[in-house]
Protein backbone atom coordinates (compact mmCIF):
# COMPACT_ATOMS: atom_id res chain seq x y z
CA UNK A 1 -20.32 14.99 -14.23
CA UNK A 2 -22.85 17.48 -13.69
CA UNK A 3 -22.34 19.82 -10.73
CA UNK A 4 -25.85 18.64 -8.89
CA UNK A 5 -24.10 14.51 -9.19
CA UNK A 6 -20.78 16.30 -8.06
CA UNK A 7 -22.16 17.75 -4.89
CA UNK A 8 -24.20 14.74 -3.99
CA UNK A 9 -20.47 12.52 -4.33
CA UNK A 10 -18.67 14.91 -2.03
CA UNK A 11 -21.87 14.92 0.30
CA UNK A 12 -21.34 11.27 0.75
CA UNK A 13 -17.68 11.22 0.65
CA UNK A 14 -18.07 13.91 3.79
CA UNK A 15 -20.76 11.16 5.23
CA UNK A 16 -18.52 8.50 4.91
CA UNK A 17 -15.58 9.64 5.99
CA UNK A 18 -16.94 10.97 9.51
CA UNK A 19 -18.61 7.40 10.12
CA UNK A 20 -15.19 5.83 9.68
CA UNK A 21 -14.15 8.00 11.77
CA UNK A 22 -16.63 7.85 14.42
CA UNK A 23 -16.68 3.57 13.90
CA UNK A 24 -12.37 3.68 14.13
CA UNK A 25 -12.73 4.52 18.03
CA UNK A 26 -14.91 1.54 18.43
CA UNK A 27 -12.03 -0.39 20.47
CA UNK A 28 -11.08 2.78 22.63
CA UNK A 29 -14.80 2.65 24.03
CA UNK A 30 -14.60 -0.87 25.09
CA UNK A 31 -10.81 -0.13 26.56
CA UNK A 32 -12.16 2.34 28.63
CA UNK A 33 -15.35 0.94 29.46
CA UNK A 34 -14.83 -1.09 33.17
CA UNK A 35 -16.88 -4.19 31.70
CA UNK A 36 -16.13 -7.74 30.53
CA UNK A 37 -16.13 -7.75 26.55
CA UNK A 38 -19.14 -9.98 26.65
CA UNK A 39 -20.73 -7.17 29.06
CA UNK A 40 -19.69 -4.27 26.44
CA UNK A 41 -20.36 -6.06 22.99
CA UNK A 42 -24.29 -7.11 25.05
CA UNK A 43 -24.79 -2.96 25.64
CA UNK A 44 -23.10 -2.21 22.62
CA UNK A 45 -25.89 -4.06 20.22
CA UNK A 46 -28.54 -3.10 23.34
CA UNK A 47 -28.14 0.60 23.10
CA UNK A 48 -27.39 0.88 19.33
CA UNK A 49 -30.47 -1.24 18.33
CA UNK A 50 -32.59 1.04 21.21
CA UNK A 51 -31.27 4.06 18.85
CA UNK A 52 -32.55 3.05 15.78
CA UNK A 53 -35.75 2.07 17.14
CA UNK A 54 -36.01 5.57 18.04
CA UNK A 55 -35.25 6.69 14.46
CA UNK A 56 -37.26 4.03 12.82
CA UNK A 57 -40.36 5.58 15.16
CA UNK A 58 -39.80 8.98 14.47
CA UNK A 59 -39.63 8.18 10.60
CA UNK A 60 -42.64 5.96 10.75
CA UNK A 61 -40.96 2.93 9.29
CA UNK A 62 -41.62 0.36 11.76
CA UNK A 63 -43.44 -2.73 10.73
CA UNK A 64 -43.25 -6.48 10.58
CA UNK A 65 -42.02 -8.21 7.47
CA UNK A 66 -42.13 -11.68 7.94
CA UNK A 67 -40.60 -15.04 9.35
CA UNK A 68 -38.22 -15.82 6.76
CA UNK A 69 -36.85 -12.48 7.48
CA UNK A 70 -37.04 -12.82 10.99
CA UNK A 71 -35.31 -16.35 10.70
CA UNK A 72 -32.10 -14.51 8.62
CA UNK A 73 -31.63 -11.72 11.09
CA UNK A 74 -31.66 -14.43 14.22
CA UNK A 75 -28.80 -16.27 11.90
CA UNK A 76 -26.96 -12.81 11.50
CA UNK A 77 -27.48 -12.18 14.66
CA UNK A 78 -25.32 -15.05 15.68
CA UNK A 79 -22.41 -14.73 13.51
CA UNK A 80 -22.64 -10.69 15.02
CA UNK A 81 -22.63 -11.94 18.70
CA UNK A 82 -19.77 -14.30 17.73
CA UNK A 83 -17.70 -11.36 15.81
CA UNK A 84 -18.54 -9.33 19.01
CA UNK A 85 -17.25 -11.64 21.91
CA UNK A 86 -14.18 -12.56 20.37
CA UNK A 87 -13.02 -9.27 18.77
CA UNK A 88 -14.00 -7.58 22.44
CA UNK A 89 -11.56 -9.99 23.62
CA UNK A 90 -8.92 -9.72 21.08
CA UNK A 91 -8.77 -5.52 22.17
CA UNK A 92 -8.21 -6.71 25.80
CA UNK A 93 -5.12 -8.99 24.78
CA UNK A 94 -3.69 -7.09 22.09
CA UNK A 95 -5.25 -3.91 22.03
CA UNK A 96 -7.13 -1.41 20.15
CA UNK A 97 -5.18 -1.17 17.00
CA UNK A 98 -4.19 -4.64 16.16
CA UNK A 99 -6.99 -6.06 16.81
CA UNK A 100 -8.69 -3.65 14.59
CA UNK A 101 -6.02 -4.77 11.62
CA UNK A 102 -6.68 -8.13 12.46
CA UNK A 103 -10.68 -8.11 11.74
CA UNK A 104 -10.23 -6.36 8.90
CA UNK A 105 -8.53 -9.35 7.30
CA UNK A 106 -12.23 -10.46 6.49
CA UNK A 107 -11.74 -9.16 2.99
CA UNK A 108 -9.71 -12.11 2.15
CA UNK A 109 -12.02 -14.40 3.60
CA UNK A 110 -15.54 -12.67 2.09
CA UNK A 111 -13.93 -14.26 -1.15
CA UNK A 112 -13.02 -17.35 0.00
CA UNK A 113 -16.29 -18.20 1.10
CA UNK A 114 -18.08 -16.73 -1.79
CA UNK A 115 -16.01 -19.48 -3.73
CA UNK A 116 -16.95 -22.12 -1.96
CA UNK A 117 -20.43 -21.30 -1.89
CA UNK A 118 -21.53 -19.65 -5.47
CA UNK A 119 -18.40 -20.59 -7.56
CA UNK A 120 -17.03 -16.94 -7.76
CA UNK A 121 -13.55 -17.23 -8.19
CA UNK A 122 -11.24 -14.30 -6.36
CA UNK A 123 -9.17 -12.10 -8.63
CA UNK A 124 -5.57 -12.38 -9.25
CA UNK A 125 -5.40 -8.81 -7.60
CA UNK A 126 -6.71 -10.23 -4.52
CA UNK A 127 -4.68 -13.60 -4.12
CA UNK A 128 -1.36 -11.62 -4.32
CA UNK A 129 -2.36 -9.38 -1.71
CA UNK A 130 -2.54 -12.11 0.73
CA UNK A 131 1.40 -12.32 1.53
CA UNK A 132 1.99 -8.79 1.39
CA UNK A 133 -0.99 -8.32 4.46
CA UNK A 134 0.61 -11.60 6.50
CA UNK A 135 3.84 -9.81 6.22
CA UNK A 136 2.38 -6.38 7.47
CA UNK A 137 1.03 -8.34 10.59
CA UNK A 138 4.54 -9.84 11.51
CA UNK A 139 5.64 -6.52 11.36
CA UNK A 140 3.88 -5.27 13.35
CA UNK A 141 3.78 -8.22 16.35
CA UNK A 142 7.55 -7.84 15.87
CA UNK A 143 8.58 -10.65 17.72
CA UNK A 144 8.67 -14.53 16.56
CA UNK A 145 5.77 -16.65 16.91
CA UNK A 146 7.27 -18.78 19.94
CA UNK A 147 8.98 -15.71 22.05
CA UNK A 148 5.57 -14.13 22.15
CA UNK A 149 3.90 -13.98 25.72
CA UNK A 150 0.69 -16.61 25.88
CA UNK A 151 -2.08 -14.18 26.30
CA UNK A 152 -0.89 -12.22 22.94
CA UNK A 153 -1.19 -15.15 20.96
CA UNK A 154 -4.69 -15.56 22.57
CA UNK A 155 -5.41 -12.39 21.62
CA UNK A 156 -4.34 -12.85 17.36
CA UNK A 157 -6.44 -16.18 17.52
CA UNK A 158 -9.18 -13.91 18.79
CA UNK A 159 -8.51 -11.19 16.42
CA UNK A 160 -8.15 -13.55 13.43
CA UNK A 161 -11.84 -15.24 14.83
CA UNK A 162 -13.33 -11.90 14.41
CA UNK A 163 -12.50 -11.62 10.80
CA UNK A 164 -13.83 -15.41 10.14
CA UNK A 165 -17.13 -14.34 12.20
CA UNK A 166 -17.53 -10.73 10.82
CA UNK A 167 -17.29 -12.54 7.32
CA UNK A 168 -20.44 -14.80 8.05
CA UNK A 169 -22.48 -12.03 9.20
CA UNK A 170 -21.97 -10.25 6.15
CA UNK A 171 -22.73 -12.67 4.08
CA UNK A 172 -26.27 -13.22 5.74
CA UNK A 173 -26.66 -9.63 5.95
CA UNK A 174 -25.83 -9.41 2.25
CA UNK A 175 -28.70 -12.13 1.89
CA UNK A 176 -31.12 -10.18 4.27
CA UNK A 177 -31.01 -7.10 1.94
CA UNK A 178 -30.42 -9.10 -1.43
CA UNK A 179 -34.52 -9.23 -2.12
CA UNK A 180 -36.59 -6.56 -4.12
CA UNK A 181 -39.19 -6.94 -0.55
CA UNK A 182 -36.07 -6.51 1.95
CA UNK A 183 -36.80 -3.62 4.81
CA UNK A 184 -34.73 -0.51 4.54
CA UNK A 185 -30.89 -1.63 5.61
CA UNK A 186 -31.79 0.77 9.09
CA UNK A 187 -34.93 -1.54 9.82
CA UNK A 188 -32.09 -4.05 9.18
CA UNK A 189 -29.62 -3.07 11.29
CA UNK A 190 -31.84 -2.78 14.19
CA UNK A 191 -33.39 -6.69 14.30
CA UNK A 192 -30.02 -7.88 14.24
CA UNK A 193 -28.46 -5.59 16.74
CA UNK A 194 -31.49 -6.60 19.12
CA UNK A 195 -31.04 -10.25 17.32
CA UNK A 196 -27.44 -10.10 18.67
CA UNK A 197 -27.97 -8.68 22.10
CA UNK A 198 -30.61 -11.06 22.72
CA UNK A 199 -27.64 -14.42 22.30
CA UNK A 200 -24.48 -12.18 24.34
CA UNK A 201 -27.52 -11.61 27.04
CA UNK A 202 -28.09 -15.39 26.82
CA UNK A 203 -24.52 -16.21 27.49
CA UNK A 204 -24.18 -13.44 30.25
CA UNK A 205 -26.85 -15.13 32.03
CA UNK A 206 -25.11 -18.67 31.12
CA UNK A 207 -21.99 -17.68 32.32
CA UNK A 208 -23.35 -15.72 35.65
CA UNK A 209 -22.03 -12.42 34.49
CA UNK A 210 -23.82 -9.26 36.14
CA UNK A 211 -25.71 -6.81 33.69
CA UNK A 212 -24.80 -3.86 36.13
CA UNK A 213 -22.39 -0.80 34.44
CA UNK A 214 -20.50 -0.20 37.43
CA UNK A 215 -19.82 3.72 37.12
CA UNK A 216 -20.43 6.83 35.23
CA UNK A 217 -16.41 6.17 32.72
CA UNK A 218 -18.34 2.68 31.74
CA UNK A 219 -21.83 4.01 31.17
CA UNK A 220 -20.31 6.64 28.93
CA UNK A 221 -18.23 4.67 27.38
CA UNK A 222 -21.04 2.38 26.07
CA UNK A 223 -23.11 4.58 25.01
CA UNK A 224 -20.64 6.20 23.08
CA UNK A 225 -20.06 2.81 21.72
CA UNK A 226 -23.43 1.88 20.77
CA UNK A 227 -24.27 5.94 19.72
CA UNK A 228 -21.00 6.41 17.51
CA UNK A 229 -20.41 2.61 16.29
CA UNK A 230 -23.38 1.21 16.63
CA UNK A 231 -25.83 4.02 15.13
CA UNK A 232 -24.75 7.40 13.29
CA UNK A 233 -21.07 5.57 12.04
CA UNK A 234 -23.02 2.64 10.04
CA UNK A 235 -26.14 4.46 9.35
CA UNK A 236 -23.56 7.61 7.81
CA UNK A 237 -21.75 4.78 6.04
CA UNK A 238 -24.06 2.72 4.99
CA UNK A 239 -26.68 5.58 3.15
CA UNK A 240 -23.92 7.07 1.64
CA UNK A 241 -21.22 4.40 0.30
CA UNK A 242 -23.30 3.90 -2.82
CA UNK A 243 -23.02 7.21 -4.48
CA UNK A 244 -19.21 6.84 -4.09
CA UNK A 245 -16.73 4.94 -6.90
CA UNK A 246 -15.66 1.28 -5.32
CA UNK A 247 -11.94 2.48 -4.81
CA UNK A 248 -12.36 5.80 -3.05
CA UNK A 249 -14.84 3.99 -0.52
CA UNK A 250 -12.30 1.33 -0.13
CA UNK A 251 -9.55 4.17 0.35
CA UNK A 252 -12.02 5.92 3.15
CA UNK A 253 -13.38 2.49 5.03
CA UNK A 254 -9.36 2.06 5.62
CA UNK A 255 -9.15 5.22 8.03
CA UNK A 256 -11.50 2.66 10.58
CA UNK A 257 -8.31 0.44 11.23
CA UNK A 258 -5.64 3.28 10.67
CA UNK A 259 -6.82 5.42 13.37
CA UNK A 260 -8.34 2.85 15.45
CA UNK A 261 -4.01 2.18 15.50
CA UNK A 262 -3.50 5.55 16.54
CA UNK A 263 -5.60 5.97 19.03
CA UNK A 264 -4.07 2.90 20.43
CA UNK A 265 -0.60 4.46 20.19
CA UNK A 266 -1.70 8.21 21.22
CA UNK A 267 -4.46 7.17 24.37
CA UNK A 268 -2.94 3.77 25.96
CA UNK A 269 0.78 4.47 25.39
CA UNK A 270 1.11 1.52 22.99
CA UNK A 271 4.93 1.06 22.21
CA UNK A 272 5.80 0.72 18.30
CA UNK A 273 8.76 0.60 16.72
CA UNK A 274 9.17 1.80 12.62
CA UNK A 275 9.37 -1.38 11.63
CA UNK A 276 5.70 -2.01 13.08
CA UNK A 277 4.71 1.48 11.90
CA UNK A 278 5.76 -0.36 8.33
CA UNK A 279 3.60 -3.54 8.64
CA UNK A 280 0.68 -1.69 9.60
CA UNK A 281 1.16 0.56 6.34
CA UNK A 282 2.00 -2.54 4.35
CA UNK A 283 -1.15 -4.21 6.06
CA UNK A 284 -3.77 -1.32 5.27
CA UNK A 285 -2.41 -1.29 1.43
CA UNK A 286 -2.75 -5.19 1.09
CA UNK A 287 -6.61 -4.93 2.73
CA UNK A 288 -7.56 -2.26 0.96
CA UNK A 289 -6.10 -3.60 -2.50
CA UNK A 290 -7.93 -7.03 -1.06
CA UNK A 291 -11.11 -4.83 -0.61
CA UNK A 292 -11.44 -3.12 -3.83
CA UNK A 293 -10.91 -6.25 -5.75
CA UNK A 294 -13.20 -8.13 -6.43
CA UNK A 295 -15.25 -4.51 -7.07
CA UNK A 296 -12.61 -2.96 -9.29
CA UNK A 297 -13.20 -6.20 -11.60
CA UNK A 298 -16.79 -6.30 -11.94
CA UNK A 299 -17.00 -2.27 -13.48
């Protein structure tokens, strides 16, 4: 490897690693912010999609492409709203870090539905890492299935939701960028988040819920949200994870759940024992195994 390729891989490895770390206190931001999780997932997509627009002006890259593409990010945009209001939720009932774990178990599912749809069978790899995971997540609940209070059992069922929505939307993003005419993934990013903001407005309105940010902790809170998240942690991410080999990006993604556990443990005083510390270790190994996969196999 040349030293002009080796500079641009540790560029990107620099690039990727500070938007997983900017992405992993996602669930703080809507733990601190004083809003409903429909309320902060609505100004989360608002905000962020208001940012880009403001990049995709200053870079001149602003145009229209279409009503089939239009049609696709409107589809996205629904499985986003839908990952969104129930993975909001999940952080209320469970907080920060599981529920972070929790939508992260989309890389089983990605798999599963890319089976049942184009015939691609999963790798061995990535069936056996589906026990180890389900026993990293008993570890760290802790507590048997029936002893467990009502609202944290809402809050897995929320938390697993997320992963079964989050896999939908990528799979229509994957299809939104999959064509040789497909706008930049920025120009991307931007329809859906105002694609998604425009359905978790709809529902606000459905449901009576008021648009107001009632102080200056919320208002910063969601704009950090939509800023870090939204904006500079997927635009750092996603410019920069293709110059990087499958496993190492796999390896780097995984600090978005890991930390988004510690901040749960260092900033709301969440209680965990070693054996929980030990399923969320045996967790992250089985996703990220579960991640690299179906990758590792195709090079």
């Amino acid at each position: 490897m040349s030293s002009d390729s080796s500079l641009v891989v540790r560029k990107a490895l620099i690039r990727t690693v500070a938007g997983a770390m900017m992405i992993s206190f996602s669930a703080v931001f809507v733990k601190l912010a004083h809003v409903n999780p429909t309320v902060s997932g609505f100004y989360r997509v608002f905000f962020g999609g208001c940012f880009l627009l403001i990049i995709l002006l200053v870079r001149r890259e602003l145009r229209w492409y279409g009503w089939r593409f239009l049609g696709l990010a409107l589809v996205t945009g629904v499985f986003f709203a839908l990952d969104l209001y129930a993975w909001h939720r999940s952080i209320q009932y469970v907080g920060p870090g599981l529920a972070t774990i929790l939508g992260n178990f989309e890389v089983f599912m990605v798999p599963v539905v890319a089976f049942m749809i184009y015939g691609e069978k999963p790798s061995l790899r990535l069936v056996l890492s589906v026990p180890p995971a389900m026993a990293g997540l008993f570890m760290i609940v802790g507590t048997p299935w029936g002893q467990l209070a009502p609202d944290f059992r809402i809050g897995i069922y929320y938390g697993l939701a997320t992963a079964v929505f989050y896999t939908g939307f990528l799979m229509v993003f994957r299809k939104m960028q999959s064509h040789a005419d497909s706008p930049p993934a920025l120009y991307n990013l931007m329809v859906v988040s105002f694609a998604t903001a425009l359905f978790l407005g709809l529902e606000m309105v459905r449901t009576n819920e008021s648009f107001a940010i009632p102080d200056a902790q919320s208002l910063a809170a969601l704009g950090g949200l939509a800023l870090m998240s939204q904006t500079l942690g997927w635009f750092l991410i996603g410019h920069s994870l293709p110059k990087i080999p499958a496993a190492i990006a796999g390896l780097i993604l995984l600090l978005q759940p890991s930390l988004s556990f510690v901040w749960d443990v260092l900033f709301f005083d969440r209680e965990t024992s070693l054996m929980a510390w030990g399923g969320v270790v045996l967790a992250l190994c089985a996703i990220y195994i579960g991640a690299i996969s179906g990758k590792a196999d195709k090079t």
